[in-house]
N, C-alpha and C. Protein backbone atom coordinates (compact mmCIF):
# COMPACT_ATOMS: atom_id res chain seq x y z
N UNK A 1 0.84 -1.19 0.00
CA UNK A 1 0.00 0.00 0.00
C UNK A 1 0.87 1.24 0.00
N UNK A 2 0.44 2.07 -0.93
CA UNK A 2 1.17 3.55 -1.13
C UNK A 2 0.26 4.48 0.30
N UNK A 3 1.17 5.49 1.16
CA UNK A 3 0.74 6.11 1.44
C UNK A 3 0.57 7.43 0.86
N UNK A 4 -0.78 7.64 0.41
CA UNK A 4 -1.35 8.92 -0.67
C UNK A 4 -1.51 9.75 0.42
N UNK A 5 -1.66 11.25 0.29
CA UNK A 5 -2.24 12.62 1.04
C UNK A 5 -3.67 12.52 0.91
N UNK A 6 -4.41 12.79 2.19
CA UNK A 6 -5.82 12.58 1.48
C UNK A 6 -6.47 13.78 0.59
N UNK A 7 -6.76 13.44 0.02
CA UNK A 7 -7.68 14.30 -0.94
C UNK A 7 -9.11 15.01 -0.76
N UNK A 8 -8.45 16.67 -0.30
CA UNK A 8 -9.91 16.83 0.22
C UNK A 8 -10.71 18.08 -1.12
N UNK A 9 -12.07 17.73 -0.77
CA UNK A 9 -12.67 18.55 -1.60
C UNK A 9 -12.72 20.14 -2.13
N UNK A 10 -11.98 20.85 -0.92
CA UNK A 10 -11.90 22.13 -1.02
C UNK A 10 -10.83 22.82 -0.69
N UNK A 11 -10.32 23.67 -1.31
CA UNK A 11 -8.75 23.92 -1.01
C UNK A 11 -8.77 25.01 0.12
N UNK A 12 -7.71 25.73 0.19
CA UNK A 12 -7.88 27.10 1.57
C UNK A 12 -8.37 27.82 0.87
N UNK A 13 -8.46 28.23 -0.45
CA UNK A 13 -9.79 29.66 -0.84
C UNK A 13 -10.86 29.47 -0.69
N UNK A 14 -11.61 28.08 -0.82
CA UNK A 14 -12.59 28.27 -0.64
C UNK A 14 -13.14 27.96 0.42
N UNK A 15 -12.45 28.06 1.66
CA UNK A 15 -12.55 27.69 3.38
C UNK A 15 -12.96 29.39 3.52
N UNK A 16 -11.71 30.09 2.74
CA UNK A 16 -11.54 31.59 2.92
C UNK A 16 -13.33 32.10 2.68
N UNK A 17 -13.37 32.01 0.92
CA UNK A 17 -14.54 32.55 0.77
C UNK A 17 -16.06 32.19 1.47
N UNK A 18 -15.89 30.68 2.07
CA UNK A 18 -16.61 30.29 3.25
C UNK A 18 -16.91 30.71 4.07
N UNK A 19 -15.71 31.59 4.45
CA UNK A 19 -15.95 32.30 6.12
C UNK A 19 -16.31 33.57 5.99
N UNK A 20 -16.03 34.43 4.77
CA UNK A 20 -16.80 35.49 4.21
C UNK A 20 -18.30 35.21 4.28
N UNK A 21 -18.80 34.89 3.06
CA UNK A 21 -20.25 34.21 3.29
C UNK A 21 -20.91 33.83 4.49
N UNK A 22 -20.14 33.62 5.30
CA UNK A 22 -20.69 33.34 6.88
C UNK A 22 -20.81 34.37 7.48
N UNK A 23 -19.76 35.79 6.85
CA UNK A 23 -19.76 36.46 8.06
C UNK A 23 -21.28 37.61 6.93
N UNK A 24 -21.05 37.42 6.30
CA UNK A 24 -22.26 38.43 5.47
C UNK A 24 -23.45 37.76 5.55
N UNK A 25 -24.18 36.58 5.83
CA UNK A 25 -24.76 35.47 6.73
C UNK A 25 -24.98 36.51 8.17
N UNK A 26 -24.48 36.54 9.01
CA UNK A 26 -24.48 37.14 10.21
C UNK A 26 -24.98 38.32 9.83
N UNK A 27 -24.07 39.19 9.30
CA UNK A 27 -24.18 41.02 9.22
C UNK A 27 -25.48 40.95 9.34
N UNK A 28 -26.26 40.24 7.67
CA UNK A 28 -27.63 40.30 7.26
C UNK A 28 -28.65 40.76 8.62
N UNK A 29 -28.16 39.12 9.44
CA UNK A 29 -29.64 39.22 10.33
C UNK A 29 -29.33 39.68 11.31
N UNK A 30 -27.91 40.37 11.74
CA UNK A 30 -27.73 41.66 12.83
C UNK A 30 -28.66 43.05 12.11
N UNK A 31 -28.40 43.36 10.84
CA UNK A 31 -28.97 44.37 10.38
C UNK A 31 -30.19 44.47 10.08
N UNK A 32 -30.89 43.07 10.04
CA UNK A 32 -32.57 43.34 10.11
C UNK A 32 -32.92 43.06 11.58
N UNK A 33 -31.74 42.54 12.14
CA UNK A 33 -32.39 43.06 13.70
C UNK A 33 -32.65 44.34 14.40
N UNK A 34 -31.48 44.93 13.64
CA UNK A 34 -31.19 46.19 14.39
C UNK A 34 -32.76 47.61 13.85
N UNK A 35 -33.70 47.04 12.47
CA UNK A 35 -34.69 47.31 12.53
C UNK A 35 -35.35 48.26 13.68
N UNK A 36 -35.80 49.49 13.93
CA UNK A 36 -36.85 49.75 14.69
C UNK A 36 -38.21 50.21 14.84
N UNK A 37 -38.27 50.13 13.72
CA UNK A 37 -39.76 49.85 12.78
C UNK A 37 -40.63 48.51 13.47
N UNK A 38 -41.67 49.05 13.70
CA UNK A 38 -43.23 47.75 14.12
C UNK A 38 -42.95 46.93 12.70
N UNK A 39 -42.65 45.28 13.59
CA UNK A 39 -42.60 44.60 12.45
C UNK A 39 -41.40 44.16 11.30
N UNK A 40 -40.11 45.35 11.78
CA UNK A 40 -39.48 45.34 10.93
C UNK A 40 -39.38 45.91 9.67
N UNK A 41 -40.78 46.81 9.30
CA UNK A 41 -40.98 47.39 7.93
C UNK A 41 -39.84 48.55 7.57
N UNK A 42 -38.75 49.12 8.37
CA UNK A 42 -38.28 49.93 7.66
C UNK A 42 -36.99 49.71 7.11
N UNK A 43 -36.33 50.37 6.05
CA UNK A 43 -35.08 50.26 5.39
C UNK A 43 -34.07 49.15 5.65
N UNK A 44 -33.73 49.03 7.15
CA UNK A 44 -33.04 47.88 7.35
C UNK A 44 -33.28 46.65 7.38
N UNK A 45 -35.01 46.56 7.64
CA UNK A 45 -35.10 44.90 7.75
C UNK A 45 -35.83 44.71 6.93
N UNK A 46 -36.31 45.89 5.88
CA UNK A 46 -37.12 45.30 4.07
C UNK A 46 -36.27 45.22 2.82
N UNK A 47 -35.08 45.95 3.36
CA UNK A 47 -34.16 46.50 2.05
C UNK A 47 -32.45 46.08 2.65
N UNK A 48 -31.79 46.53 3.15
CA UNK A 48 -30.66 46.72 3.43
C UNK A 48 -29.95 45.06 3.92
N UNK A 49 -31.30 44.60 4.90
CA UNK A 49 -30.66 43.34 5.24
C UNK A 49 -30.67 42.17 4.45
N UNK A 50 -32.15 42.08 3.61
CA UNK A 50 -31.89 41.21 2.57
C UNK A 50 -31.01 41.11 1.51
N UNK A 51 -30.80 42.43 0.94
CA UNK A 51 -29.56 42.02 0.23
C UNK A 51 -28.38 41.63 0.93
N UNK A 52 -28.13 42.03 2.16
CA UNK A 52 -26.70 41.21 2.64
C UNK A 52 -26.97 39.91 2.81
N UNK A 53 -28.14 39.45 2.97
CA UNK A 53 -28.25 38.05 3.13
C UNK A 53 -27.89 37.72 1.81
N UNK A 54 -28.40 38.33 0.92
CA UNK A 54 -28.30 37.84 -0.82
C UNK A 54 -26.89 37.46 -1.16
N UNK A 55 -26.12 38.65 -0.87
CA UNK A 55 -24.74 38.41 -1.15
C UNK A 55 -24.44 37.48 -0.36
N UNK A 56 -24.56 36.95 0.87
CA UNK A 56 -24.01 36.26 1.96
C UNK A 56 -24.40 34.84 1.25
N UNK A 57 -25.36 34.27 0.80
CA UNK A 57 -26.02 32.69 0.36
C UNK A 57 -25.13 33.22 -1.26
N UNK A 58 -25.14 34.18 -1.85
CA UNK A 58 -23.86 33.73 -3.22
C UNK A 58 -22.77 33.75 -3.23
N UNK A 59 -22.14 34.39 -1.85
CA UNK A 59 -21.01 33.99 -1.90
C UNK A 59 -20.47 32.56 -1.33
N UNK A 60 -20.96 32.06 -0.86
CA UNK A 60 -21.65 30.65 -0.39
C UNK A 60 -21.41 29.33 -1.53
N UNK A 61 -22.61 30.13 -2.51
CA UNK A 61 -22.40 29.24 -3.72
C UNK A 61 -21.14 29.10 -4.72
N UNK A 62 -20.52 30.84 -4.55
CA UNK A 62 -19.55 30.48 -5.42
C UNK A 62 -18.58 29.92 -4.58
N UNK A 63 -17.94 29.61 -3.27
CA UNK A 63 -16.91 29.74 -2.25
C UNK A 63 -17.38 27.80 -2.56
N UNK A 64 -18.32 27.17 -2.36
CA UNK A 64 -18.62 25.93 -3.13
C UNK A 64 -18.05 25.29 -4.45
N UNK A 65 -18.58 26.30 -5.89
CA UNK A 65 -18.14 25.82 -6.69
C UNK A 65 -16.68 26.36 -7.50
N UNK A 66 -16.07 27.43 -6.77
CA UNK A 66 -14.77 28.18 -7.08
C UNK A 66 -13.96 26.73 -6.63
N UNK A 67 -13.47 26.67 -8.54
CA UNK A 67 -11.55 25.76 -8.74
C UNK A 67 -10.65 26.78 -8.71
N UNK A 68 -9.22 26.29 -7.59
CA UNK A 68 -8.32 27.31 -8.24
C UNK A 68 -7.48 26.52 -8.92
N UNK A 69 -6.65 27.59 -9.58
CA UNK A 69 -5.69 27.25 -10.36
C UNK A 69 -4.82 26.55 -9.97
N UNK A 70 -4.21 25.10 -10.42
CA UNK A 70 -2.96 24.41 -9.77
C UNK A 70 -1.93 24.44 -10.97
């Protein structure tokens, strides 16, 4: 038996861009918390926080399917 390196699925960029996405994940629902609008209806928790969530779940996807260069 050869001892091989194991072979893992994701290299350190995309651990990196992982932990981005996580942290824009967070921001999101600090910033529709921080809301003080009945309900949540104003700027931060109808507008401002969803898109950080937006960016936060695509950077996600690409931090998933991003190859780097070997």
């Amino acid at each position: 038996m050869t001892n091989k390196p194991p072979v893992f699925p994701f290299d350190r960029a995309n651990y990196f861009i992982m932990i981005v996405g996580l942290v824009l994940i967070v921001l999101g629902f600090v910033i529709m918390a921080m809301d003080k609008e009945p309900y949540g209806f104003g700027f931060l928790g109808i507008t401002l926080g969803p898109i950080i969530l937006l960016l936060g779940f695509l950077t996600q996807f690409v931090a998933i399917f991003y190859k780097s260069k070997k």
